[in-house]
C-alpha atoms as a PDB file:
ATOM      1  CA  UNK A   1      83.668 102.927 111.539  1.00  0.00           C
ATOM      2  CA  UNK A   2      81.529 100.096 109.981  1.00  0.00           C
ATOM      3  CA  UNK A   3      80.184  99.708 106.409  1.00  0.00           C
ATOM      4  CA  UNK A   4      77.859  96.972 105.755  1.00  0.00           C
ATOM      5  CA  UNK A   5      77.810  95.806 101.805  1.00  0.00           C
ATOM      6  CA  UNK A   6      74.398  95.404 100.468  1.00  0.00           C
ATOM      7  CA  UNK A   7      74.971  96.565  97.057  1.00  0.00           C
ATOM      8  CA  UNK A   8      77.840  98.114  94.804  1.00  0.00           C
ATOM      9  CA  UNK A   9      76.366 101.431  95.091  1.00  0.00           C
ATOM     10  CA  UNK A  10      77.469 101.350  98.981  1.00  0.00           C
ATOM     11  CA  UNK A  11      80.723 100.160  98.121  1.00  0.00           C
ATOM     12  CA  UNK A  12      81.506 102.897  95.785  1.00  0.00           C
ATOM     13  CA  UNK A  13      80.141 104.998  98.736  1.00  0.00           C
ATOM     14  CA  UNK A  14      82.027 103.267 101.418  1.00  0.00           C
ATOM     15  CA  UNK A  15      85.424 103.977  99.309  1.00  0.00           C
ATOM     16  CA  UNK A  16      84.595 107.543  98.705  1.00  0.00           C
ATOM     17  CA  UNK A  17      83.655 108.797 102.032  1.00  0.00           C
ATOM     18  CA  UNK A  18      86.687 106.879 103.274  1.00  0.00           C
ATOM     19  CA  UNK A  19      88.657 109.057 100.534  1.00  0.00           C
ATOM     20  CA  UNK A  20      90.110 106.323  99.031  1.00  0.00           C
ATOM     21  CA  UNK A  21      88.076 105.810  96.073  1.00  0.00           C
ATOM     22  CA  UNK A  22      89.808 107.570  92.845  1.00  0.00           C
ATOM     23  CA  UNK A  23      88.494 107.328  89.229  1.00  0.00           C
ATOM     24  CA  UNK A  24      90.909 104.918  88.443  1.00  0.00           C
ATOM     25  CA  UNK A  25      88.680 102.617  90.619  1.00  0.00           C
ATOM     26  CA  UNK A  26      85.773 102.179  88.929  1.00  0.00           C
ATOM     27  CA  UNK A  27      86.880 100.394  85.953  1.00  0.00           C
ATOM     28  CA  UNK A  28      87.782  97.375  88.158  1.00  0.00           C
ATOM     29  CA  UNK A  29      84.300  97.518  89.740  1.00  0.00           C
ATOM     30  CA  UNK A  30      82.329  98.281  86.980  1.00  0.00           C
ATOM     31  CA  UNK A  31      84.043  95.540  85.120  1.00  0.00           C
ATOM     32  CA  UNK A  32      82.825  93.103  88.179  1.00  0.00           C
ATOM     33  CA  UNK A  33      79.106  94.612  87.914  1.00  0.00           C
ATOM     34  CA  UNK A  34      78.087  93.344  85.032  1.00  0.00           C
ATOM     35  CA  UNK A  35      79.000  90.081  85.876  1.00  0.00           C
ATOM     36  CA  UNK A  36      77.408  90.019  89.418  1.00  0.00           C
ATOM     37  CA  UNK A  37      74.754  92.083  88.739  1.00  0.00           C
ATOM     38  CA  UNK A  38      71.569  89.818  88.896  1.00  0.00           C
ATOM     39  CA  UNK A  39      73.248  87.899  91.467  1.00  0.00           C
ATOM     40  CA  UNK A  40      71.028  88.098  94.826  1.00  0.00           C
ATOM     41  CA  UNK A  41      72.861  85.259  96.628  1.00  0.00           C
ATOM     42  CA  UNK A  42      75.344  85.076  99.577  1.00  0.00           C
ATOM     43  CA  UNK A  43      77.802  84.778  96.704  1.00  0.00           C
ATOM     44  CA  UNK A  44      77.075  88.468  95.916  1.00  0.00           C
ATOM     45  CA  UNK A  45      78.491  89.340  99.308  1.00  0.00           C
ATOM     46  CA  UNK A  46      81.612  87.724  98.914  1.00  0.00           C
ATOM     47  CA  UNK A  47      82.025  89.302  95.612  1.00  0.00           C
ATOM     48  CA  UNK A  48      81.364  92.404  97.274  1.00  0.00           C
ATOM     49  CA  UNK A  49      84.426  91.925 100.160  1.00  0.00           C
ATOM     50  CA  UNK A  50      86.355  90.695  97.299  1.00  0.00           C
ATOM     51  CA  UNK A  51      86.170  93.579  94.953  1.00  0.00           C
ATOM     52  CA  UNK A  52      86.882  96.158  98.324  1.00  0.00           C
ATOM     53  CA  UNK A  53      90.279  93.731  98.898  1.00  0.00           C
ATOM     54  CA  UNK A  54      91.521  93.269  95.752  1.00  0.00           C
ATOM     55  CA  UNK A  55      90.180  96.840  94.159  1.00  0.00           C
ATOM     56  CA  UNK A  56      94.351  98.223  94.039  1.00  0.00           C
ATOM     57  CA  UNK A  57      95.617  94.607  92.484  1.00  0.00           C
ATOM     58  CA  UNK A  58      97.757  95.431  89.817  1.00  0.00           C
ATOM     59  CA  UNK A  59      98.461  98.754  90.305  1.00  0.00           C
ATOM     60  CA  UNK A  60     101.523 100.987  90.652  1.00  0.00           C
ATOM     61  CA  UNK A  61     101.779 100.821  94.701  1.00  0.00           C
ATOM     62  CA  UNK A  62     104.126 103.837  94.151  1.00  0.00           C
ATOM     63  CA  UNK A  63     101.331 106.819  92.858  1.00  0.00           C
ATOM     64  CA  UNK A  64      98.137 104.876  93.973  1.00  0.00           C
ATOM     65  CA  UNK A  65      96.498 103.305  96.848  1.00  0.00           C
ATOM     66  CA  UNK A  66      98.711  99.888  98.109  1.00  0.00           C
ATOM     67  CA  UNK A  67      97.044  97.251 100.274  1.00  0.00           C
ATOM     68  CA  UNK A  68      98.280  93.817 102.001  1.00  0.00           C
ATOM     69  CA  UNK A  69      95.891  91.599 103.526  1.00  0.00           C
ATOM     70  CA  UNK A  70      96.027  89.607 106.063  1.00  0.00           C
ATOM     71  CA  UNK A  71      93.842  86.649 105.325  1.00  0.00           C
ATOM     72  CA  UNK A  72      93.692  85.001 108.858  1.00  0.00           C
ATOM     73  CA  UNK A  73      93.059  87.952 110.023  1.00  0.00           C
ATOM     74  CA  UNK A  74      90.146  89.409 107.784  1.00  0.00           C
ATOM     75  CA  UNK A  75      92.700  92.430 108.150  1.00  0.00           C
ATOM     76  CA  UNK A  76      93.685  94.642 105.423  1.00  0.00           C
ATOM     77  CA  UNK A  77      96.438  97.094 105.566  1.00  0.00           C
ATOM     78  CA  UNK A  78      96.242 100.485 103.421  1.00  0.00           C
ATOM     79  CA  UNK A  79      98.273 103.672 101.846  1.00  0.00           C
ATOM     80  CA  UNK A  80      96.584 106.036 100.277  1.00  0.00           C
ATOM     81  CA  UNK A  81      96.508 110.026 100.351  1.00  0.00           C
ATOM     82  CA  UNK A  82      93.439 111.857 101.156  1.00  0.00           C
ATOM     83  CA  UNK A  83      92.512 115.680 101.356  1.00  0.00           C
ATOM     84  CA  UNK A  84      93.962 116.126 104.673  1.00  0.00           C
ATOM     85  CA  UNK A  85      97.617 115.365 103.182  1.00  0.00           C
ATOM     86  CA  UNK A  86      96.823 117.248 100.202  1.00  0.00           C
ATOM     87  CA  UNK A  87      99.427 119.464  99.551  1.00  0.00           C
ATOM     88  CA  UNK A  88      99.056 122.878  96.970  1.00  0.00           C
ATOM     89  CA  UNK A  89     102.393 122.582  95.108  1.00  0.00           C
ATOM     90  CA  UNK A  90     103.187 118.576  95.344  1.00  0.00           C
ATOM     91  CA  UNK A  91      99.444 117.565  95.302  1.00  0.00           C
ATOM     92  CA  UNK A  92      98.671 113.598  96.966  1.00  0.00           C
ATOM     93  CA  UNK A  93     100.922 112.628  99.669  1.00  0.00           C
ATOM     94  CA  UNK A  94     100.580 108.971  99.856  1.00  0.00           C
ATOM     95  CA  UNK A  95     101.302 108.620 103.821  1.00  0.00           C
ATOM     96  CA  UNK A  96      97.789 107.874 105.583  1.00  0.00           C
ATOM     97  CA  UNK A  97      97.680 104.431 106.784  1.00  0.00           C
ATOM     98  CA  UNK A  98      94.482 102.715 107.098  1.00  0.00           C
ATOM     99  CA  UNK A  99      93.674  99.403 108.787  1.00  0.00           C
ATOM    100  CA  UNK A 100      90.243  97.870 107.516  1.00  0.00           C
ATOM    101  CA  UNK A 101      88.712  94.331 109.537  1.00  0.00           C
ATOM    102  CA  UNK A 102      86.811  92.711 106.835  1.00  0.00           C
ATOM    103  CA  UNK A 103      83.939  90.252 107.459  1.00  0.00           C
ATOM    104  CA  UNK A 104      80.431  89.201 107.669  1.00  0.00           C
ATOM    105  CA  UNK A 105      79.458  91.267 104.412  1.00  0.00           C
ATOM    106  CA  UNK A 106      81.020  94.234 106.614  1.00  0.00           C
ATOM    107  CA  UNK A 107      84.127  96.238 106.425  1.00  0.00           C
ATOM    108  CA  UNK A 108      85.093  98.105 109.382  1.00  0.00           C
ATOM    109  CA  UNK A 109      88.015 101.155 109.735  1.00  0.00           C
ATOM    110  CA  UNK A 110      89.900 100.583 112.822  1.00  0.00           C
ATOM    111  CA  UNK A 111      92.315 102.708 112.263  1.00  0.00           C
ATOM    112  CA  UNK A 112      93.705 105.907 110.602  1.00  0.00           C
ATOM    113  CA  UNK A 113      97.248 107.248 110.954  1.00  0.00           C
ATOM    114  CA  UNK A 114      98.455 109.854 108.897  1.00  0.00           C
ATOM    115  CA  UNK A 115     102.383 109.358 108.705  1.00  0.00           C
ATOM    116  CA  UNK A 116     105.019 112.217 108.829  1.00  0.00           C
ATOM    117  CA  UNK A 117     106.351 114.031 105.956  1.00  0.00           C
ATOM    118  CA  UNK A 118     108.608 111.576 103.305  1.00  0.00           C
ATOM    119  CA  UNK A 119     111.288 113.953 102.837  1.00  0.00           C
ATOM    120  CA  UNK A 120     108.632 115.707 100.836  1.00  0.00           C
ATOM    121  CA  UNK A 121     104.717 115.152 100.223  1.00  0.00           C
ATOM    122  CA  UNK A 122     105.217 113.907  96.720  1.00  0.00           C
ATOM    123  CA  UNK A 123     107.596 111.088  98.160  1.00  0.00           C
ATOM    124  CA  UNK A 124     104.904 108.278  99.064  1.00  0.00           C
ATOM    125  CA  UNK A 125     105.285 105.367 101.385  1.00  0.00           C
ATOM    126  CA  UNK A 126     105.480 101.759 100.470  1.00  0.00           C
ATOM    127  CA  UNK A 127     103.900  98.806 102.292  1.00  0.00           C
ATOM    128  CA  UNK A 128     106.842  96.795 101.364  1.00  0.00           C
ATOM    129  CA  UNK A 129     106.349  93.415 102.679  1.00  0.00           C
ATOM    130  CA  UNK A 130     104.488  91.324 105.402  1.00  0.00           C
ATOM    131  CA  UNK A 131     104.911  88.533 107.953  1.00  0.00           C
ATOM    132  CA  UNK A 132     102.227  85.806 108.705  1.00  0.00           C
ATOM    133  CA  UNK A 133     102.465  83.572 111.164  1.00  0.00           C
ATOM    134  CA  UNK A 134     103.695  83.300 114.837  1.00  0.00           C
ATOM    135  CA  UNK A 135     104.155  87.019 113.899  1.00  0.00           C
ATOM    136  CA  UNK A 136     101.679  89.592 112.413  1.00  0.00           C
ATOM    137  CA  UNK A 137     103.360  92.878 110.540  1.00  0.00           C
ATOM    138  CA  UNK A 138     104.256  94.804 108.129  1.00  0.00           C
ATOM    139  CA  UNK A 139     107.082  97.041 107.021  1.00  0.00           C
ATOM    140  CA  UNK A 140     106.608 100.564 105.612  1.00  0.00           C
ATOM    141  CA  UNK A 141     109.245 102.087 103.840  1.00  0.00           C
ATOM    142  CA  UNK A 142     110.001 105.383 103.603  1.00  0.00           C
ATOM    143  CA  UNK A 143     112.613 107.443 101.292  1.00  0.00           C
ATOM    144  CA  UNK A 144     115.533 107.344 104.711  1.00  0.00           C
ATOM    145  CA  UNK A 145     113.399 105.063 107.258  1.00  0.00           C
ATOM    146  CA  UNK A 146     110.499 102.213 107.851  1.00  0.00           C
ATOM    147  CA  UNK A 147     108.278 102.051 110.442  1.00  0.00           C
ATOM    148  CA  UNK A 148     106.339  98.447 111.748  1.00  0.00           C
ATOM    149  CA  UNK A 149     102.655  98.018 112.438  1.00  0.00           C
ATOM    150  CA  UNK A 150     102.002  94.887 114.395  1.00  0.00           C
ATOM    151  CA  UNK A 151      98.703  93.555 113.199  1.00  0.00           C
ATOM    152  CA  UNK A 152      97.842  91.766 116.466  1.00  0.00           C
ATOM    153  CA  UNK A 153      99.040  94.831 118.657  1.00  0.00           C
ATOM    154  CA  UNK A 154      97.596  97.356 116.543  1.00  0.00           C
ATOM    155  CA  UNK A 155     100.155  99.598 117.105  1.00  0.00           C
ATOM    156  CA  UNK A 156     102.817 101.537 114.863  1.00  0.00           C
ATOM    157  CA  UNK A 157     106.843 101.669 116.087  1.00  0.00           C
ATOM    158  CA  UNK A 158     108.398 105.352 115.655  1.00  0.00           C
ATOM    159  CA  UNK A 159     109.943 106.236 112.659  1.00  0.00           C
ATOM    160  CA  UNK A 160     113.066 104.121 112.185  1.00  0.00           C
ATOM    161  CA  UNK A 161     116.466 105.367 111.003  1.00  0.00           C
ATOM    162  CA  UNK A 162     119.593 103.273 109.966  1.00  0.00           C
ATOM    163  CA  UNK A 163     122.783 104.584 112.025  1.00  0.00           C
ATOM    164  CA  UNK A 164     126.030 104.906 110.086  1.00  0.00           C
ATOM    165  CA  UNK A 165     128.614 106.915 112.716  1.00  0.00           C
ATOM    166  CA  UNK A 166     132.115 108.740 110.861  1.00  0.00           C
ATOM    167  CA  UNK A 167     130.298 109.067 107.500  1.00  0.00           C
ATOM    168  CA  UNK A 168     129.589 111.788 105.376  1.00  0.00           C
ATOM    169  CA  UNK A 169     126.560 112.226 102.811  1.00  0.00           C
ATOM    170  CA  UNK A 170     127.639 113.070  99.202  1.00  0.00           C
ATOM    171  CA  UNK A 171     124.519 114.398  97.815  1.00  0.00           C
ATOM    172  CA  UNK A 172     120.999 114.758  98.553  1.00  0.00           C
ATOM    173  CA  UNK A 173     120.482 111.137  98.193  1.00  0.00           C
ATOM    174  CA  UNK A 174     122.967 109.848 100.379  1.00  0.00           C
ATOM    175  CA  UNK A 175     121.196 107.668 102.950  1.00  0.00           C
ATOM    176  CA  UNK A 176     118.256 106.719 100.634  1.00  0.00           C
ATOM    177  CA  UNK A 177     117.147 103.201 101.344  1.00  0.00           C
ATOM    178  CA  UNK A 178     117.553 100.778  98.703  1.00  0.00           C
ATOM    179  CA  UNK A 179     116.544  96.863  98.906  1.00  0.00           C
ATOM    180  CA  UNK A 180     114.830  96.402 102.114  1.00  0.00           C
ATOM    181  CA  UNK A 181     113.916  93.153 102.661  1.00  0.00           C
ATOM    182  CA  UNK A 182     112.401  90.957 105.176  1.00  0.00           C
ATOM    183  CA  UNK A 183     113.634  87.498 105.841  1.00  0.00           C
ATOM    184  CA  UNK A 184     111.202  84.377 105.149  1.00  0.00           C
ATOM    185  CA  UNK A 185     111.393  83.804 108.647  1.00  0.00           C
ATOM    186  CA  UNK A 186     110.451  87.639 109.909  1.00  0.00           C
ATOM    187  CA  UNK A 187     113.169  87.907 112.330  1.00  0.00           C
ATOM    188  CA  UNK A 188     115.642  90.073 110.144  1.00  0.00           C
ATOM    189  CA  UNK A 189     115.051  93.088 107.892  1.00  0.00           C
ATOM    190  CA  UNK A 190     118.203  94.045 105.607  1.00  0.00           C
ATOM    191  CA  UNK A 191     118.731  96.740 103.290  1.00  0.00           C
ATOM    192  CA  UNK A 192     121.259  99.463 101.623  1.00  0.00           C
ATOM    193  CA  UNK A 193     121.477 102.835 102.249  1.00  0.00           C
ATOM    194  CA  UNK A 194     122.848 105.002  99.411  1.00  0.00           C
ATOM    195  CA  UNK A 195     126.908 105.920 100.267  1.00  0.00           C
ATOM    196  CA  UNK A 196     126.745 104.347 103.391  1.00  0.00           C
ATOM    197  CA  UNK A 197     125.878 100.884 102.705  1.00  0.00           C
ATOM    198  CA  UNK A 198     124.426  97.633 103.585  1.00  0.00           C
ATOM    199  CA  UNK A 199     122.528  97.043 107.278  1.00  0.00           C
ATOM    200  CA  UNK A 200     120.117  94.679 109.140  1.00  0.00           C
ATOM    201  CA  UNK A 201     117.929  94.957 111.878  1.00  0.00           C
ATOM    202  CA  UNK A 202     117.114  92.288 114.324  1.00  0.00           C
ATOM    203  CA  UNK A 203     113.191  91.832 114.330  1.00  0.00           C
ATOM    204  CA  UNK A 204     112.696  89.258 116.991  1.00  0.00           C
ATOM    205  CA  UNK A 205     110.458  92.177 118.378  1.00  0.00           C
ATOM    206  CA  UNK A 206     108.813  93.614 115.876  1.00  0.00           C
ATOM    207  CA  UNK A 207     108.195  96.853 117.730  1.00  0.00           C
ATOM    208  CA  UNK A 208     111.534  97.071 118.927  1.00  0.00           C
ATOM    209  CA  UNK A 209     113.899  96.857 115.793  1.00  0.00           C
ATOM    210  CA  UNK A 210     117.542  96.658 116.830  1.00  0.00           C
ATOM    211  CA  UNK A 211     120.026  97.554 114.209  1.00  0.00           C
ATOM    212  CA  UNK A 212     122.776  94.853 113.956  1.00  0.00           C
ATOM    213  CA  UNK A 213     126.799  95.378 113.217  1.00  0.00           C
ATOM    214  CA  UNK A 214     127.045  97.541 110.439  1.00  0.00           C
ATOM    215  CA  UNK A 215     128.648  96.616 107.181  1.00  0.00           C
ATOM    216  CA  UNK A 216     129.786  99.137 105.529  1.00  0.00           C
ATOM    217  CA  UNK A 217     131.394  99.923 101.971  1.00  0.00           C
END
């Protein structure tokens, strides 16, 4: 899908129709309007992809939309909930990933992926951090796994699930992930389930994470 930017009123459109514009939006843009409004330059433009990019800045990446951009890409990596994850008792389920290519006064989708159930709809997904370099990804975390989108690939890994053999849970959030990180270098992703304990996974493929020795409590 492409959206060219010719004037605010198609970039409140754009968002909407791409469900994720939400009234908490339009503060930040109609804070930018009034200061861009008379503008008719090239500069307006680049206001224009700016305001799409940075429109979530600041905001609680836990119950609204969360985006990482890639800048030497023009790429920019979304979560957001929309009415086809809408669900009647928990209401938004943060878990549709979108993947925008942002350019030339234009902002195309690329992709959509809506991503399976977080324990429960009302348990969003996290972009939690990003490599850029020799590498291109980014990690998503879910409540008891991650998955990887390579940016250059464009494609997603399965679901991934930390493997802890001749233990048993003790509640219902035993084998919640806790401090995921990624290394500065992107080749190792680390993090603590809850009971079970610490882990890493060997990134060297990024679609391919291998889980190293485990070092349990």
């Amino acid at each position: 899908m492409e959206h060219r930017l010719t004037n605010t009123t198609d970039l409140k459109r754009i968002l909407k129709n791409d469900n994720t514009y939400e009234s908490w939006v339009a503060p930040s843009i109609n804070n930018l309007i009034s200061i861009i409004a008379l503008s008719k330059t090239y500069k307006f433009c680049l206001f224009l992809v700016l305001i799409f990019v940075g429109v979530s800045f600041g905001q609680d990446s836990t119950y609204r939309n969360h985006d990482i951009e890639f800048k030497s890409l023009n790429i920019v990596i979304r979560i957001t909930a929309d009415s086809s994850t809408y669900d009647k008792k928990f209401g938004n389920s943060y878990r549709v990933l979108l993947v925008y290519h942002v350019g030339h006064c234009r902002v195309y989708l690329t992709k959509r992926i809506v991503l399976p159930i977080n324990m429960s709809p009302d348990y969003p997904y996290r972009l939690l951090d990003k490599f850029e370099g020799d590498k291109n990804f980014v990690v998503i975390a879910g409540s008891r796994m991650f998955f990887i989108y390579d940016v250059v690939a464009d494609s997603l890994t399965n679901p991934v699930f930390t493997k802890f053999p001749y233990k048993d849970g003790v509640d219902a959030q035993t084998g919640h992930i806790i401090n995921l990180q990624l290394s500065k270098d992107g080749m190792t992703l680390t993090g603590e389930a809850l009971d079970f304990g610490r882990f890493s996974f060997d990134l060297t493929d990024p679609l391919s994470p291998k889980q190293n020795g485990i070092e349990g409590k």
